[in-house]
Protein backbone atom coordinates (compact mmCIF):
# COMPACT_ATOMS: atom_id res chain seq x y z
CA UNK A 1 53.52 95.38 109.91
CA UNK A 2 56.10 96.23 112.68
CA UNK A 3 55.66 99.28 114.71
CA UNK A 4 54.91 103.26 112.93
CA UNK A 5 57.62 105.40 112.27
CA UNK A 6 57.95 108.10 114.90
CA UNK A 7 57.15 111.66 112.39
CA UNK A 8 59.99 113.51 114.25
CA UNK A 9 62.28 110.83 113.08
CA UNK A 10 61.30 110.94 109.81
CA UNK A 11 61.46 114.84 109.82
CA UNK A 12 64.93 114.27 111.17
CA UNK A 13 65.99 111.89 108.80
CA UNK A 14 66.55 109.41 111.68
CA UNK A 15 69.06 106.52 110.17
CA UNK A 16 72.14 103.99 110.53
CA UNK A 17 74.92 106.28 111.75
CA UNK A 18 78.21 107.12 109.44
CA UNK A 19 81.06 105.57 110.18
CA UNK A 20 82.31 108.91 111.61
CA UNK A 21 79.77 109.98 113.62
CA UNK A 22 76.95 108.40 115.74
CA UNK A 23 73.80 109.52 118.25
CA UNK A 24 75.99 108.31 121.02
CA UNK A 25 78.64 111.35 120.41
CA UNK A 26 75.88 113.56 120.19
CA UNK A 27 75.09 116.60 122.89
CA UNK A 28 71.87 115.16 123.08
CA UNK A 29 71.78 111.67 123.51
CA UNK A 30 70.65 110.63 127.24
CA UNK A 31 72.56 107.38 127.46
CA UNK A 32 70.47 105.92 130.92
CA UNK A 33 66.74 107.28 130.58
CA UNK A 34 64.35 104.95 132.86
CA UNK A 35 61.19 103.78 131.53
CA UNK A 36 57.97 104.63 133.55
CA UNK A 37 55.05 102.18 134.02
CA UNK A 38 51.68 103.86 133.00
CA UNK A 39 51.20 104.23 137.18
CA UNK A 40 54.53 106.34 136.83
CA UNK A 41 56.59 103.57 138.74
CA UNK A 42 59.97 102.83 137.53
CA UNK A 43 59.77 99.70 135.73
CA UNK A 44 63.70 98.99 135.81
CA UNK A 45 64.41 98.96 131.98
CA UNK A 46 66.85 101.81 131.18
CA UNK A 47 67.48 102.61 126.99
CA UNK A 48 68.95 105.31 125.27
CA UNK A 49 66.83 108.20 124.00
CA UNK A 50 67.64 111.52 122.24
CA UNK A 51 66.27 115.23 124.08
CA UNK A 52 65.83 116.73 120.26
CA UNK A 53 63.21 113.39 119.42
CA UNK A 54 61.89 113.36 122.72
CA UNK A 55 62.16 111.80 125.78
CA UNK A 56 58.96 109.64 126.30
CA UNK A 57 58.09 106.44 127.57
CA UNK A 58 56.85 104.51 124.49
CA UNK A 59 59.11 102.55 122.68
CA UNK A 60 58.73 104.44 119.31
CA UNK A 61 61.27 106.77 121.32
CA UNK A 62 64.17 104.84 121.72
CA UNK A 63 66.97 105.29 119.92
CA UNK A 64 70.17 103.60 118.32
CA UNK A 65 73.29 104.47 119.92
CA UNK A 66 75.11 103.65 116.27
CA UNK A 67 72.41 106.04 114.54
CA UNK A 68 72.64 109.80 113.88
CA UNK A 69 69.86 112.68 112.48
CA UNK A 70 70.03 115.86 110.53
CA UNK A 71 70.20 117.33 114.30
CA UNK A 72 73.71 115.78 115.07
CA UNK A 73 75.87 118.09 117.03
CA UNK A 74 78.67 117.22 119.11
CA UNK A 75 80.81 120.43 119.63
CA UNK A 76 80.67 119.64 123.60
CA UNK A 77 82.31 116.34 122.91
CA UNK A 78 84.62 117.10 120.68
CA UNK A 79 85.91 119.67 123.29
CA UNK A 80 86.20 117.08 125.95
CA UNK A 81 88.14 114.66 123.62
CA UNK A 82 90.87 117.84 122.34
CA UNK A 83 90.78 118.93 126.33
CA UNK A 84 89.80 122.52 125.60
CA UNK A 85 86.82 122.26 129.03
CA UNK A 86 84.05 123.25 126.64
CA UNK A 87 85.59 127.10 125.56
């Protein structure tokens, strides 16, 4: 029933986020990725999707802004937050 796991989230160990950290914080979380019609026209809908899990059309793609994966990283963000400019 429902739709198949996506393996790269499984190998990833794709889940509910911490209450610490989440995708959204992550370096590679795309916040506004547009979804392509199979003609490759824009079809308006915009949802969040991760570079490391892949950035396809298909729904089995889209991610959970409150979820997080053995990939996590967000050394870019924590440098904008503490103001060091990314050193």
């Amino acid at each position: 029933m429902g739709k198949p796991r996506l393996r790269m989230k499984t190998e990833l160990n794709y889940r509910r986020g911490s209450t610490a950290h989440y995708c959204s914080q992550c370096n590679f979380y795309v916040s506004k990725f547009d979804v392509k019609l199979l003609d490759g026209t824009s079809s308006g809908i915009v949802q969040p999707r991760c570079r490391v899990i892949g950035l396809r059309n298909s729904r089995r793609y889209r991610i959970n802004p409150d979820g997080i994966c053995d990939k996590y990283d967000n050394s870019k963000y924590m440098s904008r937050l503490l103001g060091c400019g990314g050193r």
